[in-house]
N, C-alpha and C. Protein backbone atom coordinates (compact mmCIF):
# COMPACT_ATOMS: atom_id res chain seq x y z
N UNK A 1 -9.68 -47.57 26.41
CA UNK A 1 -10.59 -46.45 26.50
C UNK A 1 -10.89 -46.18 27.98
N UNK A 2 -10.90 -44.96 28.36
CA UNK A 2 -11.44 -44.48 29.82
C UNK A 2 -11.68 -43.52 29.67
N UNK A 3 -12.83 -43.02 30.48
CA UNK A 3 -13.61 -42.10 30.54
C UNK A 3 -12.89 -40.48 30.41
N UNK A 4 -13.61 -39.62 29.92
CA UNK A 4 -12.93 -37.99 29.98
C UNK A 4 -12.71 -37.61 30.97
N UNK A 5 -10.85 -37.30 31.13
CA UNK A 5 -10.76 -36.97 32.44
C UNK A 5 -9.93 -37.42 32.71
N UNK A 6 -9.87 -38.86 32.75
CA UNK A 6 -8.99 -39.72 33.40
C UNK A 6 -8.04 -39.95 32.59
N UNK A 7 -6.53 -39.79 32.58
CA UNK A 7 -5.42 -40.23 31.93
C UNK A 7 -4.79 -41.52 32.43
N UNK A 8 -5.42 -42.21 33.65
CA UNK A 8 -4.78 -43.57 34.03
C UNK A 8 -5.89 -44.48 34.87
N UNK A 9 -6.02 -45.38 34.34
CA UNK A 9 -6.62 -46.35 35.40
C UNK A 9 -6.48 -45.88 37.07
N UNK A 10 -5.29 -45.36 37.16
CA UNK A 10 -5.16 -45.46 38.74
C UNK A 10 -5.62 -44.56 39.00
N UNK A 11 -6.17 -43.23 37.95
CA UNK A 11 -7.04 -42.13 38.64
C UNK A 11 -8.03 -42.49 38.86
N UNK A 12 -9.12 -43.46 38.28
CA UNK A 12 -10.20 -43.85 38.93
C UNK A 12 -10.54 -43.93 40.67
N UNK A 13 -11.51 -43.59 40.96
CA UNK A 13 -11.86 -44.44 42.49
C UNK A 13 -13.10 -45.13 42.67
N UNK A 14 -13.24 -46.05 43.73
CA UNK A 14 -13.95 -46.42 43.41
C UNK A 14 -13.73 -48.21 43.98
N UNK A 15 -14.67 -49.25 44.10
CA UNK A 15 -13.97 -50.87 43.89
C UNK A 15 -14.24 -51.24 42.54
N UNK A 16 -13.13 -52.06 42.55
CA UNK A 16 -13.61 -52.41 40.47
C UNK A 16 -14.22 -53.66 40.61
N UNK A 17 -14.89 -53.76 39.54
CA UNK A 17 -15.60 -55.37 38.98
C UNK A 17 -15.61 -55.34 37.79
N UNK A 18 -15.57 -56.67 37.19
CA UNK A 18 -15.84 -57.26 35.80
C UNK A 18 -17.80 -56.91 35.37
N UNK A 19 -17.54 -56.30 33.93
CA UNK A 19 -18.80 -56.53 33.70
C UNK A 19 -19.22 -57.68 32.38
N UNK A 20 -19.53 -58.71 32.59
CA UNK A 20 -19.51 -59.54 31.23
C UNK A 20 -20.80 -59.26 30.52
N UNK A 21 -20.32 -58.72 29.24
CA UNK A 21 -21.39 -57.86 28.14
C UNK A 21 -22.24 -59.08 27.42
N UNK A 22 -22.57 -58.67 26.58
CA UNK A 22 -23.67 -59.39 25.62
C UNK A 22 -22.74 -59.45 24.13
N UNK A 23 -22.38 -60.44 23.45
CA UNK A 23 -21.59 -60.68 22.48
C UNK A 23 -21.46 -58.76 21.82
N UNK A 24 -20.35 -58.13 21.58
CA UNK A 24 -19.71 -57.36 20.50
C UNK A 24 -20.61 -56.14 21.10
N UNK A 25 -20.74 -55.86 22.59
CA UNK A 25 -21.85 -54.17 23.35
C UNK A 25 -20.57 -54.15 23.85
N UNK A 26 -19.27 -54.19 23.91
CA UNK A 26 -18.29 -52.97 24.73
C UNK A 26 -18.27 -51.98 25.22
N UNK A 27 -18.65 -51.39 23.44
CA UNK A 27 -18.32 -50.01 23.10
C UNK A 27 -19.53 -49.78 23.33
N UNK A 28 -20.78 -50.39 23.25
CA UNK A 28 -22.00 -49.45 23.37
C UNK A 28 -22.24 -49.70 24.92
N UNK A 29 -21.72 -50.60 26.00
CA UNK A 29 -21.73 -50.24 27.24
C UNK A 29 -20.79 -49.10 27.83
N UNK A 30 -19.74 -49.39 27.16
CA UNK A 30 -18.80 -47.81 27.38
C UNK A 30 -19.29 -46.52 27.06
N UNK A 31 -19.89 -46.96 25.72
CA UNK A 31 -20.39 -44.96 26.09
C UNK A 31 -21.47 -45.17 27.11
N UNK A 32 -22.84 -45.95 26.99
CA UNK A 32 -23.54 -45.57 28.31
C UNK A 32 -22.82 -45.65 29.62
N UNK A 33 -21.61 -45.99 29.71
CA UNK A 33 -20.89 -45.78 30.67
C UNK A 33 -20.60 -44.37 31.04
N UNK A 34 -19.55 -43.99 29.72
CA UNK A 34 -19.95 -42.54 30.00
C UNK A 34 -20.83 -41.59 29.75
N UNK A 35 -21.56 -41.66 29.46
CA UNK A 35 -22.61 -40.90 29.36
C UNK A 35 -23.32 -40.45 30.70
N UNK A 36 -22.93 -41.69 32.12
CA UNK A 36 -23.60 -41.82 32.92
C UNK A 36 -22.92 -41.62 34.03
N UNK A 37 -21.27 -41.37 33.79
CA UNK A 37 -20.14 -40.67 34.38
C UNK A 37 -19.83 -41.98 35.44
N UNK A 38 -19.96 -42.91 34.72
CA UNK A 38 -19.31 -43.98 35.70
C UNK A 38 -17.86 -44.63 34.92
N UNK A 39 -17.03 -44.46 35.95
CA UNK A 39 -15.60 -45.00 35.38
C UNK A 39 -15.27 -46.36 35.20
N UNK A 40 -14.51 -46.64 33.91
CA UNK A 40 -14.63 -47.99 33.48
C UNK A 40 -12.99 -47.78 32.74
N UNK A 41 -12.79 -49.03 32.39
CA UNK A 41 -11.44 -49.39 31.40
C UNK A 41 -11.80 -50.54 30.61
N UNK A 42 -11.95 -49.91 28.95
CA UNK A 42 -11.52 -50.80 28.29
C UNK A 42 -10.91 -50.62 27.22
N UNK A 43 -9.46 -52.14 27.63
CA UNK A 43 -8.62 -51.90 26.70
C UNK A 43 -8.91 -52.41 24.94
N UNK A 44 -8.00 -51.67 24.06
CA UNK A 44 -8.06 -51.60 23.04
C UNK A 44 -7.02 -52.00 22.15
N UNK A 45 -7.00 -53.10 21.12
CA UNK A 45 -5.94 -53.37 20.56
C UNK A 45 -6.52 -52.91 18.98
N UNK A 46 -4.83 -52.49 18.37
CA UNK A 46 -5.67 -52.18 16.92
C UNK A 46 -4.71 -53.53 16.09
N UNK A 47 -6.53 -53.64 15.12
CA UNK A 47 -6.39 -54.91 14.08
C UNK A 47 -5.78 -54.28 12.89
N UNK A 48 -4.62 -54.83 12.43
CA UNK A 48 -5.16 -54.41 10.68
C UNK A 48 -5.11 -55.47 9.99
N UNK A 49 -5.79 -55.56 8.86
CA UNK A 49 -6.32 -56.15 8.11
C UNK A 49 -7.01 -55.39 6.54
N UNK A 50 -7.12 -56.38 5.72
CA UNK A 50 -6.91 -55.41 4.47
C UNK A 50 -8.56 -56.44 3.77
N UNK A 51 -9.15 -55.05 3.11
CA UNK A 51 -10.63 -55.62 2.84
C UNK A 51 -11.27 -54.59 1.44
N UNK A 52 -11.30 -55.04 0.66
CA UNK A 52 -11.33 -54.73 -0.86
C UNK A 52 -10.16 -54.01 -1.60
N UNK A 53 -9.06 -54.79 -1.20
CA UNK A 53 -7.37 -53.87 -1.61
C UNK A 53 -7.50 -53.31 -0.96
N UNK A 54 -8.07 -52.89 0.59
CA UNK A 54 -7.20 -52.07 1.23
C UNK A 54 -7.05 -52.06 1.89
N UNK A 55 -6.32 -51.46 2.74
CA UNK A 55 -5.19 -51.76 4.27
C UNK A 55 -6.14 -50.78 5.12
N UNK A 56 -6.68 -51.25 6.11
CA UNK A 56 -7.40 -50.98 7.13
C UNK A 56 -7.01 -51.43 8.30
N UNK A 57 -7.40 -50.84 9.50
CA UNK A 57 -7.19 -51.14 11.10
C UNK A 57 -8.55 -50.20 11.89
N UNK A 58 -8.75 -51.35 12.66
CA UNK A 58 -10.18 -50.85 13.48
C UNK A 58 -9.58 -51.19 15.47
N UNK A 59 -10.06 -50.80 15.89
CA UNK A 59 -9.83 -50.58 17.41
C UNK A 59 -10.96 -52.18 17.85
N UNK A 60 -10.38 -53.17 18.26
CA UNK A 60 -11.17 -53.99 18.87
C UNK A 60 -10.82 -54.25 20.54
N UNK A 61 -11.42 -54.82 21.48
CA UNK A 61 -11.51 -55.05 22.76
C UNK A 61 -10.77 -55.77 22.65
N UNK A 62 -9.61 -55.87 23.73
CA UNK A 62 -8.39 -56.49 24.17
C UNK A 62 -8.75 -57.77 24.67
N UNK A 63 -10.15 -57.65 25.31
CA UNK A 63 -10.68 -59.08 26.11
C UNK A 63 -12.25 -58.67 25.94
N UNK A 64 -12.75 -59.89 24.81
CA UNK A 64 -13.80 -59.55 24.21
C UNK A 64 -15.41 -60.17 24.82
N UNK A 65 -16.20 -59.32 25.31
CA UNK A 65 -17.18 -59.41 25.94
C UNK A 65 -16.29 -59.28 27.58
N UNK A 66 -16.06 -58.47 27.66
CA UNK A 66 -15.59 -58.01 29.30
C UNK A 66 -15.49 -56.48 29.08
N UNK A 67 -15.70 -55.78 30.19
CA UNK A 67 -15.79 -54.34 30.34
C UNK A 67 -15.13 -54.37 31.77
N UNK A 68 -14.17 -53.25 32.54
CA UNK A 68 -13.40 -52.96 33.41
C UNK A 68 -14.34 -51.96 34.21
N UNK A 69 -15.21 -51.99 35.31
CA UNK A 69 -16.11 -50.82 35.03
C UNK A 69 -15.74 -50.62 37.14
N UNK A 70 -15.26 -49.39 37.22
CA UNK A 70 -14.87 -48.72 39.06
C UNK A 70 -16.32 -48.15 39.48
N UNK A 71 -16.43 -47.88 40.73
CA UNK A 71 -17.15 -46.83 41.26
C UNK A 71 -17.78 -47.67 42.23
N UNK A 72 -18.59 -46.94 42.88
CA UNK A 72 -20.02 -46.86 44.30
C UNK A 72 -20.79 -48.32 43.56
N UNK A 73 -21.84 -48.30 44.63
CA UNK A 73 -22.70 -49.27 44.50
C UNK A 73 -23.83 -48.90 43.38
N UNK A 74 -23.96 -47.19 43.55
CA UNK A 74 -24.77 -46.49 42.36
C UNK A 74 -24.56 -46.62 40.79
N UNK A 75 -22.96 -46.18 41.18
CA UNK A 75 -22.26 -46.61 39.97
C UNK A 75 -22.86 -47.83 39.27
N UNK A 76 -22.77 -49.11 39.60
CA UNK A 76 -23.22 -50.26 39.92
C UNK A 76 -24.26 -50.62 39.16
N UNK A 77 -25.40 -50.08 40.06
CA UNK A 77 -26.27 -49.92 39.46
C UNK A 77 -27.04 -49.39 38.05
N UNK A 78 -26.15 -48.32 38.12
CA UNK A 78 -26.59 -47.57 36.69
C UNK A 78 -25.65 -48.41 35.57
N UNK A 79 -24.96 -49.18 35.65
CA UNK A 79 -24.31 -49.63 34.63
C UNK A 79 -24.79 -51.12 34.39
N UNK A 80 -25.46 -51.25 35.47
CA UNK A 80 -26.51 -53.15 35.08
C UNK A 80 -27.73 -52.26 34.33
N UNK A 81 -28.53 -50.95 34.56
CA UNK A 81 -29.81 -50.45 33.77
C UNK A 81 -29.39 -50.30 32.65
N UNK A 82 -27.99 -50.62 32.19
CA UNK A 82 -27.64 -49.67 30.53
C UNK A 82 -28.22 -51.47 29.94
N UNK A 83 -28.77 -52.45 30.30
CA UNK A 83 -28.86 -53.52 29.60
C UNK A 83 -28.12 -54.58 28.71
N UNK A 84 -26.81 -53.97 28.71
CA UNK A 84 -25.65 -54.57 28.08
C UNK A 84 -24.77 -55.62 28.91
N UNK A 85 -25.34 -55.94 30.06
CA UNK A 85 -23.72 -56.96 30.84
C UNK A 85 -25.39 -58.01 31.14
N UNK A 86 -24.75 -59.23 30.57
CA UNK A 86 -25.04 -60.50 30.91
C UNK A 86 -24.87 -60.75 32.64
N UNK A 87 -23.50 -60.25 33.05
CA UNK A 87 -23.36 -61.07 34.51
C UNK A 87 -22.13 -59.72 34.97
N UNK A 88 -22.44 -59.33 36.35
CA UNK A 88 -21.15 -58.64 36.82
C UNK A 88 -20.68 -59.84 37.69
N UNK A 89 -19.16 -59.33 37.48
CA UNK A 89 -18.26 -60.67 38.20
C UNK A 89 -17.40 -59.79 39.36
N UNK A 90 -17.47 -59.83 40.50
CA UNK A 90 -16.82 -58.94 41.36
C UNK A 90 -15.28 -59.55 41.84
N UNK A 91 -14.23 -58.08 41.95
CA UNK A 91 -13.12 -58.50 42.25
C UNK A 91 -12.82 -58.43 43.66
N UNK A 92 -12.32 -59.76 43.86
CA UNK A 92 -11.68 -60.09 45.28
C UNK A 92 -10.18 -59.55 45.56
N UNK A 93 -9.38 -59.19 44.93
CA UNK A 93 -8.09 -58.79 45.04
C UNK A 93 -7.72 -57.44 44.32
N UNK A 94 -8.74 -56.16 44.94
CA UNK A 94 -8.67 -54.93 44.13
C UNK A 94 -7.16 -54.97 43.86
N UNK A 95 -6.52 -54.66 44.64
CA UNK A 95 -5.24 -54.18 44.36
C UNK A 95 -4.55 -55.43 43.53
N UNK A 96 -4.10 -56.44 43.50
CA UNK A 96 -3.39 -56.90 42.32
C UNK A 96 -4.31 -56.83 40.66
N UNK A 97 -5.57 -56.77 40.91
CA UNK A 97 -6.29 -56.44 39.97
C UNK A 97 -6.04 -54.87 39.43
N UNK A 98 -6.03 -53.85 39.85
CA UNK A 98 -5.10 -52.46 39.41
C UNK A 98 -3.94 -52.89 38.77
N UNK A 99 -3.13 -53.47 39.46
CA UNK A 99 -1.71 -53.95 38.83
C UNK A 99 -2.15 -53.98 37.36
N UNK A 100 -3.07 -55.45 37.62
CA UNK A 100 -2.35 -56.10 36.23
C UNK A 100 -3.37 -55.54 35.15
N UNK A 101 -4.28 -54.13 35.16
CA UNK A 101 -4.93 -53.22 34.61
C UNK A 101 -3.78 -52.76 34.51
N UNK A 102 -3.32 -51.65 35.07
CA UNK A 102 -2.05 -50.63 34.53
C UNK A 102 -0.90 -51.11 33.83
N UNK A 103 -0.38 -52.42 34.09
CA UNK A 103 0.45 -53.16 32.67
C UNK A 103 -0.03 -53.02 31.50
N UNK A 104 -1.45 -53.82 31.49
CA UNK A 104 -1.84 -54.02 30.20
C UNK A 104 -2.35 -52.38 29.60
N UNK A 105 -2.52 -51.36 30.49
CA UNK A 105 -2.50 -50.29 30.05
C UNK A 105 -1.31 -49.54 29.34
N UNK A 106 -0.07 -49.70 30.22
CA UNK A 106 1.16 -49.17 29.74
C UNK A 106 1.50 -49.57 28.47
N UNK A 107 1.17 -51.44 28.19
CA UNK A 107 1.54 -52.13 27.17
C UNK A 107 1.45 -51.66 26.17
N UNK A 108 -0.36 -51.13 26.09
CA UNK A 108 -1.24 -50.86 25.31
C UNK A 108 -0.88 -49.26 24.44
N UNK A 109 -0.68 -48.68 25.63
CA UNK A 109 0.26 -47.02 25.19
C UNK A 109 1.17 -47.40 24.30
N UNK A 110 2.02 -47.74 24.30
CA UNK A 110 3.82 -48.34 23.70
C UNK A 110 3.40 -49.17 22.63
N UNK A 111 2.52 -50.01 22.77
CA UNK A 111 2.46 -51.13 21.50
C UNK A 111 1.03 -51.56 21.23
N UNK A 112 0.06 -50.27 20.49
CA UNK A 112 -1.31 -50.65 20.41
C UNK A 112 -2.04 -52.15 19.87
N UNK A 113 -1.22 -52.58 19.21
CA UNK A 113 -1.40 -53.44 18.67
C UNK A 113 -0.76 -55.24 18.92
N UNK A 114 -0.76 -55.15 20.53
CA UNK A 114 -0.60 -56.24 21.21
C UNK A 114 -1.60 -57.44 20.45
N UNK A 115 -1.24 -58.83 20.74
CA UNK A 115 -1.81 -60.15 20.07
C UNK A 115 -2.76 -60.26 21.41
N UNK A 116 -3.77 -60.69 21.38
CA UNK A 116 -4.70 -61.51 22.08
C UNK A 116 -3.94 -62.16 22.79
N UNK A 117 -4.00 -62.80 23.80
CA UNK A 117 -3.70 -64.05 24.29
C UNK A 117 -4.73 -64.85 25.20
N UNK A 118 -5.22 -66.03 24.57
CA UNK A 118 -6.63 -65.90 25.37
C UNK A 118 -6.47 -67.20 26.61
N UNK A 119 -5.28 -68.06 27.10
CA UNK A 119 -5.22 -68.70 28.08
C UNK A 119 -3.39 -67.68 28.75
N UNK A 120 -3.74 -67.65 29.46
CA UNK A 120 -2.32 -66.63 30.64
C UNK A 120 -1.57 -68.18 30.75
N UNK A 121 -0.72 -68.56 30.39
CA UNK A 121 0.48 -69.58 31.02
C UNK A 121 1.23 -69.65 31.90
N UNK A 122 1.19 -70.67 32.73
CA UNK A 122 1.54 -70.21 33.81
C UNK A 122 3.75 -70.76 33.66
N UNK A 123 4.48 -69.67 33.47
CA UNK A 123 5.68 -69.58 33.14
C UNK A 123 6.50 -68.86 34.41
N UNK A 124 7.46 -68.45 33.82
CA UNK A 124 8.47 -67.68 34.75
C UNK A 124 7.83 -66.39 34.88
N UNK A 125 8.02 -65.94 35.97
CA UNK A 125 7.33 -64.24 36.10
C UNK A 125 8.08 -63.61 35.98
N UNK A 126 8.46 -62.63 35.37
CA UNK A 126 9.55 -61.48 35.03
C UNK A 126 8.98 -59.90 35.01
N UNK A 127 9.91 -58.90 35.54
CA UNK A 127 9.30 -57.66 35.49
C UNK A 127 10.27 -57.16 34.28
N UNK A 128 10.36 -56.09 33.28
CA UNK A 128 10.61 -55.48 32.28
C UNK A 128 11.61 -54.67 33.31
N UNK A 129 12.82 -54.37 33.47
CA UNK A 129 13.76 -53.59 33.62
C UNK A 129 14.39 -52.28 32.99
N UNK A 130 14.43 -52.43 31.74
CA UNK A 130 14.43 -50.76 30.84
C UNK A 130 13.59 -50.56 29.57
N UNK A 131 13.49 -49.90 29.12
CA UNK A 131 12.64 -49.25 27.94
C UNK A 131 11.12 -48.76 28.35
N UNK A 132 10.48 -48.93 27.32
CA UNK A 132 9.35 -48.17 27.85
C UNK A 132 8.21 -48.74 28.61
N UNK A 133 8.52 -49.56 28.77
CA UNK A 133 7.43 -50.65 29.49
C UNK A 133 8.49 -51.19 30.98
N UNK A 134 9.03 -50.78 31.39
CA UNK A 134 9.66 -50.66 32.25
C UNK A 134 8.91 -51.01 33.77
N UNK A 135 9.17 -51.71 34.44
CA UNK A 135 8.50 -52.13 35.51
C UNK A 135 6.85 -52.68 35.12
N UNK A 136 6.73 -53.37 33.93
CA UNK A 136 5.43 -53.69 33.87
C UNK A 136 5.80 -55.25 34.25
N UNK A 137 4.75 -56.77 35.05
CA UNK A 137 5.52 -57.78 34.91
C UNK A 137 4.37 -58.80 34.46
N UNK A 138 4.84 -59.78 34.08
CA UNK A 138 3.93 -60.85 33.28
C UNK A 138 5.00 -62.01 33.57
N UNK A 139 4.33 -63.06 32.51
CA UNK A 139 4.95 -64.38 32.52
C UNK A 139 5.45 -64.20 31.71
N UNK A 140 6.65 -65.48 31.19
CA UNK A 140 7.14 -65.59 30.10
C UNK A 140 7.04 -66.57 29.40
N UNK A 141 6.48 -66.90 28.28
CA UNK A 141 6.38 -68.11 27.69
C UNK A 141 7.36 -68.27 26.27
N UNK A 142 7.32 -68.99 25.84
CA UNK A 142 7.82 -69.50 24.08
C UNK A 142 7.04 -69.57 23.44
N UNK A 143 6.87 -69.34 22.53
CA UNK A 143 6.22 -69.06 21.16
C UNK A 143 6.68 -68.97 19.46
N UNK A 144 6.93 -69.99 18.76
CA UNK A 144 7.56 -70.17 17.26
C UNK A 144 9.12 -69.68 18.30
N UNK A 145 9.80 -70.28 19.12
CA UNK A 145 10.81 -69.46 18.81
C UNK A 145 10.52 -68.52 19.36
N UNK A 146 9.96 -67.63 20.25
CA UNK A 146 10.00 -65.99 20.48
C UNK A 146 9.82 -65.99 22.11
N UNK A 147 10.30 -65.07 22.44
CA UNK A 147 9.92 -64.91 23.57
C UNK A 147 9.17 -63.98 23.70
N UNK A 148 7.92 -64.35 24.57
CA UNK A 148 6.67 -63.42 24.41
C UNK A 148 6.27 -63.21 26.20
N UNK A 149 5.74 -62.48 26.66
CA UNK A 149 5.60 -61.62 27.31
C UNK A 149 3.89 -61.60 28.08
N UNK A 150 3.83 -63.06 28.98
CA UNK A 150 2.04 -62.57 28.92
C UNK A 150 1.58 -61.56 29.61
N UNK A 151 1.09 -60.31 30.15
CA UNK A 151 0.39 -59.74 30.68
C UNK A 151 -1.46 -60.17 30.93
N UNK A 152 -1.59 -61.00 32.37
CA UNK A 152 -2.56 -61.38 32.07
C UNK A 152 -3.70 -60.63 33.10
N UNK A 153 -5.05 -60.71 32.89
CA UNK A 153 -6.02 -60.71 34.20
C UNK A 153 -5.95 -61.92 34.77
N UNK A 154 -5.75 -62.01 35.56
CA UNK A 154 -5.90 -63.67 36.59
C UNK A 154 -7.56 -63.79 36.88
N UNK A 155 -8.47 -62.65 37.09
CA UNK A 155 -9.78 -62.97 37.56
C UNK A 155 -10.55 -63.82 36.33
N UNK A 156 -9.82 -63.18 35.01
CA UNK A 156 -10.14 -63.71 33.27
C UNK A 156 -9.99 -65.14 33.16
N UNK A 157 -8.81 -65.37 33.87
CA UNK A 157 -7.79 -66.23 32.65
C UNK A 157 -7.62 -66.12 31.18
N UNK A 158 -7.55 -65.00 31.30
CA UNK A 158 -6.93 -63.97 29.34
C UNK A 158 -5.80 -63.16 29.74
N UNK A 159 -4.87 -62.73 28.52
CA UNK A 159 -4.12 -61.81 28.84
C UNK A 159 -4.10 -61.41 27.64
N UNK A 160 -2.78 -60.02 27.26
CA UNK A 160 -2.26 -60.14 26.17
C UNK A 160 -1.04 -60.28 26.24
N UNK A 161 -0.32 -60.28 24.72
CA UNK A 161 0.72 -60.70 24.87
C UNK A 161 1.79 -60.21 23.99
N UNK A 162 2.78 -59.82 24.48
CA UNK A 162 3.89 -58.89 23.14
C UNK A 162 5.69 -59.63 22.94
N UNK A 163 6.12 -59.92 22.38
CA UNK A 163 7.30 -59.90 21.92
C UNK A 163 8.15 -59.14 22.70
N UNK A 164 9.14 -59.78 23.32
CA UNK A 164 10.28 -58.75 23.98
C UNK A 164 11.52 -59.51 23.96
N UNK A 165 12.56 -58.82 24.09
CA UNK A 165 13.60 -59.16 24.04
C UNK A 165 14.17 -59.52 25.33
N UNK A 166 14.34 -60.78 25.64
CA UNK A 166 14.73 -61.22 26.97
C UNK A 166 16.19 -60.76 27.41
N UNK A 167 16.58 -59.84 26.92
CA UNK A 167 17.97 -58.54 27.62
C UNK A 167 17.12 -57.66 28.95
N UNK A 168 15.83 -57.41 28.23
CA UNK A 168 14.76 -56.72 29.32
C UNK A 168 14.53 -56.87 30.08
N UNK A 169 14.22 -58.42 30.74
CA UNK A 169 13.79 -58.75 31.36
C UNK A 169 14.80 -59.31 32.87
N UNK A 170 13.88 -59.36 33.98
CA UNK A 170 14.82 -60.01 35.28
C UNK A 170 13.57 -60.65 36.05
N UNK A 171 13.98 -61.64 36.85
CA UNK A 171 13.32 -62.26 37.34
C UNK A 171 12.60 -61.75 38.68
N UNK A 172 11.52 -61.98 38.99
CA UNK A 172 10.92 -61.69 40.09
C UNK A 172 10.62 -62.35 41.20
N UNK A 173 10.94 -62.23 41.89
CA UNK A 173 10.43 -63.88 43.06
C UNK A 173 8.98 -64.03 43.49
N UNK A 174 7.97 -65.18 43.46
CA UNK A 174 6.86 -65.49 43.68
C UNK A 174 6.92 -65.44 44.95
């Protein structure tokens, strides 16, 4: 989710920080987010799951009790008065922090329904070479057999994580 207006994380401006919410206020810090025209990112994975015979899917937070929130010091401010963030956590490495926002954004476009991944492993780093996720890069780990794909926040230590076919992939040098 990001604010009206914005079609990419990278249109935001602004320095970003972590806002750590109050158990299951995301969404109710996001709208007072927007409501208050301060730019934020949060990503969204969809669940499904099936609940009196029936097949349902709801939109939950990709990384739960965290909010992605840009802007001024005002900005800032007005988004600690909405009463919803326990603690802001500020980022030291804006720019690889964008990065690994716009992966998990692209991911998120292409395959809404990415798995959680709630420790990032530290594996081979690989960037995606063709299809639609193309230049996005993460680690690579094993999983049952699979090769999976972490896209993580490093400021978190969370990521998510998708299934890919290691034809995709090429190595990146650290």
């Amino acid at each position: 989710m990001l604010p009206s207006g914005c079609k990419s994380v990278g249109d935001l401006q602004g320095k970003w920080w972590v806002a750590h919410t109050k158990p299951r206020c995301e969404k109710t810090l996001a709208f007072d987010l927007l409501t208050n025209s301060v730019g934020y990112y949060l990503p969204m994975c969809r669940k499904d799951y099936v609940s009196g015979g029936r097949k349902r899917s709801s939109l939950i937070p990709a990384f739960p009790s965290y909010v992605f929130v840009c802007g001024d010091e005002a900005d800032r401010l007005r988004a600690l008065e909405s009463g919803q963030i326990v603690r802001p956590i500020p980022v030291a490495n804006q720019a690889e922090f964008v990065e690994e926002l716009r992966s998990i954004e692209t991911a998120l476009l292409v395959r809404p329904s990415l798995d959680v991944y709630p420790f990032a492993v530290v594996g081979k780093r690989c960037r995606v070479r063709s299809g639609p996720l193309i230049g996005i890069e993460g680690r690579v780990i094993r999983r049952d057999n699979r090769q999976i794909l972490v896209l993580a926040v490093t400021l978190l230590g969370s990521g998510v994580a998708l299934e890919i076919d290691p034809a995709l992939l090429e190595p990146v040098s650290e």
